[in-house]
PDB file of N, CA and C in Angstrom:
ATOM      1  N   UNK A   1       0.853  -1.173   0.000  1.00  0.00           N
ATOM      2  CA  UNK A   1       0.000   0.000   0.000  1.00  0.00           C
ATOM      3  C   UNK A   1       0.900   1.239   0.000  1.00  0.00           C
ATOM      4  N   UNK A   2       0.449   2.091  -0.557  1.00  0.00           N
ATOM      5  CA  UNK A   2       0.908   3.317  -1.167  1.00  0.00           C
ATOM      6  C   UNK A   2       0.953   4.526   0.032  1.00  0.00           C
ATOM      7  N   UNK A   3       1.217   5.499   0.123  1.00  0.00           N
ATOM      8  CA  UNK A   3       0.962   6.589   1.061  1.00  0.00           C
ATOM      9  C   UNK A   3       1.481   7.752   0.427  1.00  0.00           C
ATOM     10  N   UNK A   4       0.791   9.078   0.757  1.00  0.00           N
ATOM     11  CA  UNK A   4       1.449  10.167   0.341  1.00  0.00           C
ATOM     12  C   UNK A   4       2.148  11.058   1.248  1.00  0.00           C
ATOM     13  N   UNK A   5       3.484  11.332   0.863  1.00  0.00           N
ATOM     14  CA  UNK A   5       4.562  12.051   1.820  1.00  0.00           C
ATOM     15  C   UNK A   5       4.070  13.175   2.162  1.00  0.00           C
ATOM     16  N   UNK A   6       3.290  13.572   1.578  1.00  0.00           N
ATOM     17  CA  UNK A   6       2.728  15.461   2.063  1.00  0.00           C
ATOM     18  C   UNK A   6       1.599  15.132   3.130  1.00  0.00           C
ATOM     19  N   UNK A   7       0.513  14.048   2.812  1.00  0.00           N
ATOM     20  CA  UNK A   7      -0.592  14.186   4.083  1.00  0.00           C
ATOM     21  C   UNK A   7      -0.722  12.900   4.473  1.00  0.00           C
ATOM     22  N   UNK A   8       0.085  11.977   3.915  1.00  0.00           N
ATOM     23  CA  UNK A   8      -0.277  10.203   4.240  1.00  0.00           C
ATOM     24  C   UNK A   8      -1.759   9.764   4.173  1.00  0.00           C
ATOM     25  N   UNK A   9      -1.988  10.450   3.008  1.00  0.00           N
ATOM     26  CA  UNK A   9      -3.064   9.295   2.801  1.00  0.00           C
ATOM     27  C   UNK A   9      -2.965   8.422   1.720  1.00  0.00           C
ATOM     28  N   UNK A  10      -4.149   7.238   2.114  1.00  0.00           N
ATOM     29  CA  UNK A  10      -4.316   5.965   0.791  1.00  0.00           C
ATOM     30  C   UNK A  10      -4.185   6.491  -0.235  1.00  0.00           C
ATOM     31  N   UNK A  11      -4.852   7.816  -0.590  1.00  0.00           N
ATOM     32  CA  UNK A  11      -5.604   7.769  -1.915  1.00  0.00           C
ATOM     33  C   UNK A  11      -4.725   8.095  -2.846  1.00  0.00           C
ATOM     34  N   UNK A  12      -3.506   7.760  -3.240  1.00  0.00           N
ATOM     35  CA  UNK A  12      -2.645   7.860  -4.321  1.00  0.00           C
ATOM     36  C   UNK A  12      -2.885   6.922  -5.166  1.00  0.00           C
ATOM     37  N   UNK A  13      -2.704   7.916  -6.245  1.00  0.00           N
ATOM     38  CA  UNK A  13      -2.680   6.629  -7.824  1.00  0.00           C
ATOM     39  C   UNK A  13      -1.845   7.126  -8.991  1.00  0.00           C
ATOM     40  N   UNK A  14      -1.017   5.860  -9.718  1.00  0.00           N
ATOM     41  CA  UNK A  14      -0.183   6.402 -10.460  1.00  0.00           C
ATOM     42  C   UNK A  14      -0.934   7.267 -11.610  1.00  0.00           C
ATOM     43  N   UNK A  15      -0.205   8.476 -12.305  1.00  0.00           N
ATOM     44  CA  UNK A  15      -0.791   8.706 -13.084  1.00  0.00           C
ATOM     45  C   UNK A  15      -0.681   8.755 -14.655  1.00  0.00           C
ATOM     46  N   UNK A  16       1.707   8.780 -14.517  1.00  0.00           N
ATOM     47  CA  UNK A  16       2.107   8.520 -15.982  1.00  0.00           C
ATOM     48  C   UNK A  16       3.275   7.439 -15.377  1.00  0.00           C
ATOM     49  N   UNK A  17       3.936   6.860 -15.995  1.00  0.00           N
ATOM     50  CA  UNK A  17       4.856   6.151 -15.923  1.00  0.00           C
ATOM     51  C   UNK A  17       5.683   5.866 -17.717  1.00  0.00           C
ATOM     52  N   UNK A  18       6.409   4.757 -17.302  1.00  0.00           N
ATOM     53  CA  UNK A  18       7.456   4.553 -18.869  1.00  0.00           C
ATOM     54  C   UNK A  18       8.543   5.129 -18.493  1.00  0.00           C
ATOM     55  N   UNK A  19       9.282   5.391 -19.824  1.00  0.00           N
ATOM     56  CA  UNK A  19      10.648   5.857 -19.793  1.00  0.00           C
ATOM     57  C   UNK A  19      10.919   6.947 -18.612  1.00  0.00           C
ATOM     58  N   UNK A  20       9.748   8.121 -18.130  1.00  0.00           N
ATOM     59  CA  UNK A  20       9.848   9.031 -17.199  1.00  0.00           C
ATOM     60  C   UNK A  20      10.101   8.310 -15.630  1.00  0.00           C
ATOM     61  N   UNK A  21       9.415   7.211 -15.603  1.00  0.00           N
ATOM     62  CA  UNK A  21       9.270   6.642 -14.037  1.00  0.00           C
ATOM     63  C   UNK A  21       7.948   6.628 -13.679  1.00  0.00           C
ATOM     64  N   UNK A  22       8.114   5.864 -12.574  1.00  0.00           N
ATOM     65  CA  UNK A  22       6.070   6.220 -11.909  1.00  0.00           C
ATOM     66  C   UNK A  22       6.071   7.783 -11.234  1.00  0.00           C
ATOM     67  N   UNK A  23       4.896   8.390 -11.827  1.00  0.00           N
ATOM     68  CA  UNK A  23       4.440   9.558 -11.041  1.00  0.00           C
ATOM     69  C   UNK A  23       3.297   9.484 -10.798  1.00  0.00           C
ATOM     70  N   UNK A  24       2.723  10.145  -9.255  1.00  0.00           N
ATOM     71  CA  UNK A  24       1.555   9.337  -8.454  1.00  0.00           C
ATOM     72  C   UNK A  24       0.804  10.804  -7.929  1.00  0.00           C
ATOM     73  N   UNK A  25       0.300  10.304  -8.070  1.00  0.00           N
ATOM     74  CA  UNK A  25      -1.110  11.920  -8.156  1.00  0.00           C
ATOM     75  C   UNK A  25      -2.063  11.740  -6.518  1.00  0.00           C
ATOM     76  N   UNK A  26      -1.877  12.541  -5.560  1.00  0.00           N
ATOM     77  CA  UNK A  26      -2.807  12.108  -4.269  1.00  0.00           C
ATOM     78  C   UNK A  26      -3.872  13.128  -4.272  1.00  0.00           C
ATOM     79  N   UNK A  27      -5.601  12.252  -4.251  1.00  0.00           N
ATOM     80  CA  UNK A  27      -6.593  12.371  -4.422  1.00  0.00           C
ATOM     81  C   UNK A  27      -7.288  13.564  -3.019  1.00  0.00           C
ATOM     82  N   UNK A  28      -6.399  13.313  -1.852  1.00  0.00           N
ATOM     83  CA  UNK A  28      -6.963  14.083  -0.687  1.00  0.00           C
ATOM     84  C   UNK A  28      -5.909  15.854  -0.892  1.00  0.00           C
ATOM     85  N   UNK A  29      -4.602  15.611  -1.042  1.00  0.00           N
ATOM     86  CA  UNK A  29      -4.098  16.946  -0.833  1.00  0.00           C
ATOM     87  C   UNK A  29      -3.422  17.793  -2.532  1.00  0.00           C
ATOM     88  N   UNK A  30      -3.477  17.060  -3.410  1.00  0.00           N
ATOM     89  CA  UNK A  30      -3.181  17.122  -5.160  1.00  0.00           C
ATOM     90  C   UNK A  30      -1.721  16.886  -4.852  1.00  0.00           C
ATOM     91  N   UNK A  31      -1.020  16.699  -4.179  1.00  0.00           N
ATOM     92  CA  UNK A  31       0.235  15.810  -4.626  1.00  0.00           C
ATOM     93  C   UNK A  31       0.742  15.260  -5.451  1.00  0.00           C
ATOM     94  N   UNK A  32       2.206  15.789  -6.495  1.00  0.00           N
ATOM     95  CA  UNK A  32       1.849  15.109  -7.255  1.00  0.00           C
ATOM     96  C   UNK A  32       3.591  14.489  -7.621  1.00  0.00           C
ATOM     97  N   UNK A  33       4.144  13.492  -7.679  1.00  0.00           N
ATOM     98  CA  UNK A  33       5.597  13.508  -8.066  1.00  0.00           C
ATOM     99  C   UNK A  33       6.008  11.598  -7.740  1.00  0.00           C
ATOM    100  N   UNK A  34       6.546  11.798  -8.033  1.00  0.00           N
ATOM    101  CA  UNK A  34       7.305  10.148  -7.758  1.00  0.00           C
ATOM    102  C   UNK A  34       8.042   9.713  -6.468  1.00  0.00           C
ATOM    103  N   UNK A  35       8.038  10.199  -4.975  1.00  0.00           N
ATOM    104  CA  UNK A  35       8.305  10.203  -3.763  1.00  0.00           C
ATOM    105  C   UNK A  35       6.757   9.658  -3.419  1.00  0.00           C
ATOM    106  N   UNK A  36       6.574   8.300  -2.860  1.00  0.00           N
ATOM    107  CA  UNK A  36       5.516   8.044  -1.727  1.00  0.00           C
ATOM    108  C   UNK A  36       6.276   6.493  -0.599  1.00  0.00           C
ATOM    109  N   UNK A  37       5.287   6.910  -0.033  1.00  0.00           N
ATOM    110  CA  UNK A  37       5.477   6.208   0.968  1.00  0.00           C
ATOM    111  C   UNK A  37       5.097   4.371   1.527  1.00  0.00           C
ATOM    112  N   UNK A  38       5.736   3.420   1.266  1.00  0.00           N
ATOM    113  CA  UNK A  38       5.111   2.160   0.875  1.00  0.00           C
ATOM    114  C   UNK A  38       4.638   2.008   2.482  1.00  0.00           C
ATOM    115  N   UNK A  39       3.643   1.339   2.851  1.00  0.00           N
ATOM    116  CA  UNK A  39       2.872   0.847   4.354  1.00  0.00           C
ATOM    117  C   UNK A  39       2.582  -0.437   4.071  1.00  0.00           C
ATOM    118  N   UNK A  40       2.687  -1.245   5.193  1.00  0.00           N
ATOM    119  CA  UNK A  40       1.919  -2.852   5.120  1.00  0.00           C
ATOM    120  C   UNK A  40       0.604  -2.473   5.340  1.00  0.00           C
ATOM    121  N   UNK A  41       0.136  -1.361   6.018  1.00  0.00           N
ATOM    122  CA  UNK A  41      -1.484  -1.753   6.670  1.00  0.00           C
ATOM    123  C   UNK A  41      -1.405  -0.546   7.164  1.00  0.00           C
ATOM    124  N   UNK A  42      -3.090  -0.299   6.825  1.00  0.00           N
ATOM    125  CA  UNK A  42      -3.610   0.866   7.615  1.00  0.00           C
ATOM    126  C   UNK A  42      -3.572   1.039   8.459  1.00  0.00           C
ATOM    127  N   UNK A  43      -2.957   2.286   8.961  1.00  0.00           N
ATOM    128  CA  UNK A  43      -3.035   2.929  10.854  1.00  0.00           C
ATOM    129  C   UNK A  43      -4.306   2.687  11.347  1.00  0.00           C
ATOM    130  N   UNK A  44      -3.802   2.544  12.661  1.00  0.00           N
ATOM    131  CA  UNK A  44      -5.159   2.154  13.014  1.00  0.00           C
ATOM    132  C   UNK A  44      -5.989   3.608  13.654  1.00  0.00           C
ATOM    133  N   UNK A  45      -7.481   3.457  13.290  1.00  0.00           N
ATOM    134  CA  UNK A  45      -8.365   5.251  13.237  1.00  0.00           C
ATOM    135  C   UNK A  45      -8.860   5.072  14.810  1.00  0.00           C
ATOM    136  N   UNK A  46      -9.232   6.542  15.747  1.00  0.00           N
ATOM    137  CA  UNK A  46      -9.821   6.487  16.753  1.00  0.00           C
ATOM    138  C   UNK A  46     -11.367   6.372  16.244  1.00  0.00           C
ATOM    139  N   UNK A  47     -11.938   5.717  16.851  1.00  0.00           N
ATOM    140  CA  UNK A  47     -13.395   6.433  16.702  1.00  0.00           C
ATOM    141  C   UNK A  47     -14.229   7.151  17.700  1.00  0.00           C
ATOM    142  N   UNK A  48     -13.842   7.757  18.382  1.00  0.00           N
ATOM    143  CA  UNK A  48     -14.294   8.044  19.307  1.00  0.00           C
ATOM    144  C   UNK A  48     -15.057   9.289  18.609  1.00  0.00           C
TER     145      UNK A  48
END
């Protein structure tokens, strides 16, 4: 699982790749570049 270095969230997705490299676009803060963050598993949320 993916993460984004600016707000850590899931919602990254690549958006070009190939000869340039992967570049990954994040859906919560517009992030956008080839730096993220790999996670085994979601943090765990309060619910309170």
């Amino acid at each position: 699982m993916y993460r984004c270095p600016s707000c850590g969230s899931c919602e990254i997705y690549p958006v070009a790749g190939g000869y340039i490299g992967q570049v990954y676009l994040c859906k919560a803060c517009g992030y956008r570049g080839s730096l993220v963050l790999e996670a085994e598993d979601e943090p765990e949320r309060d619910l309170d």
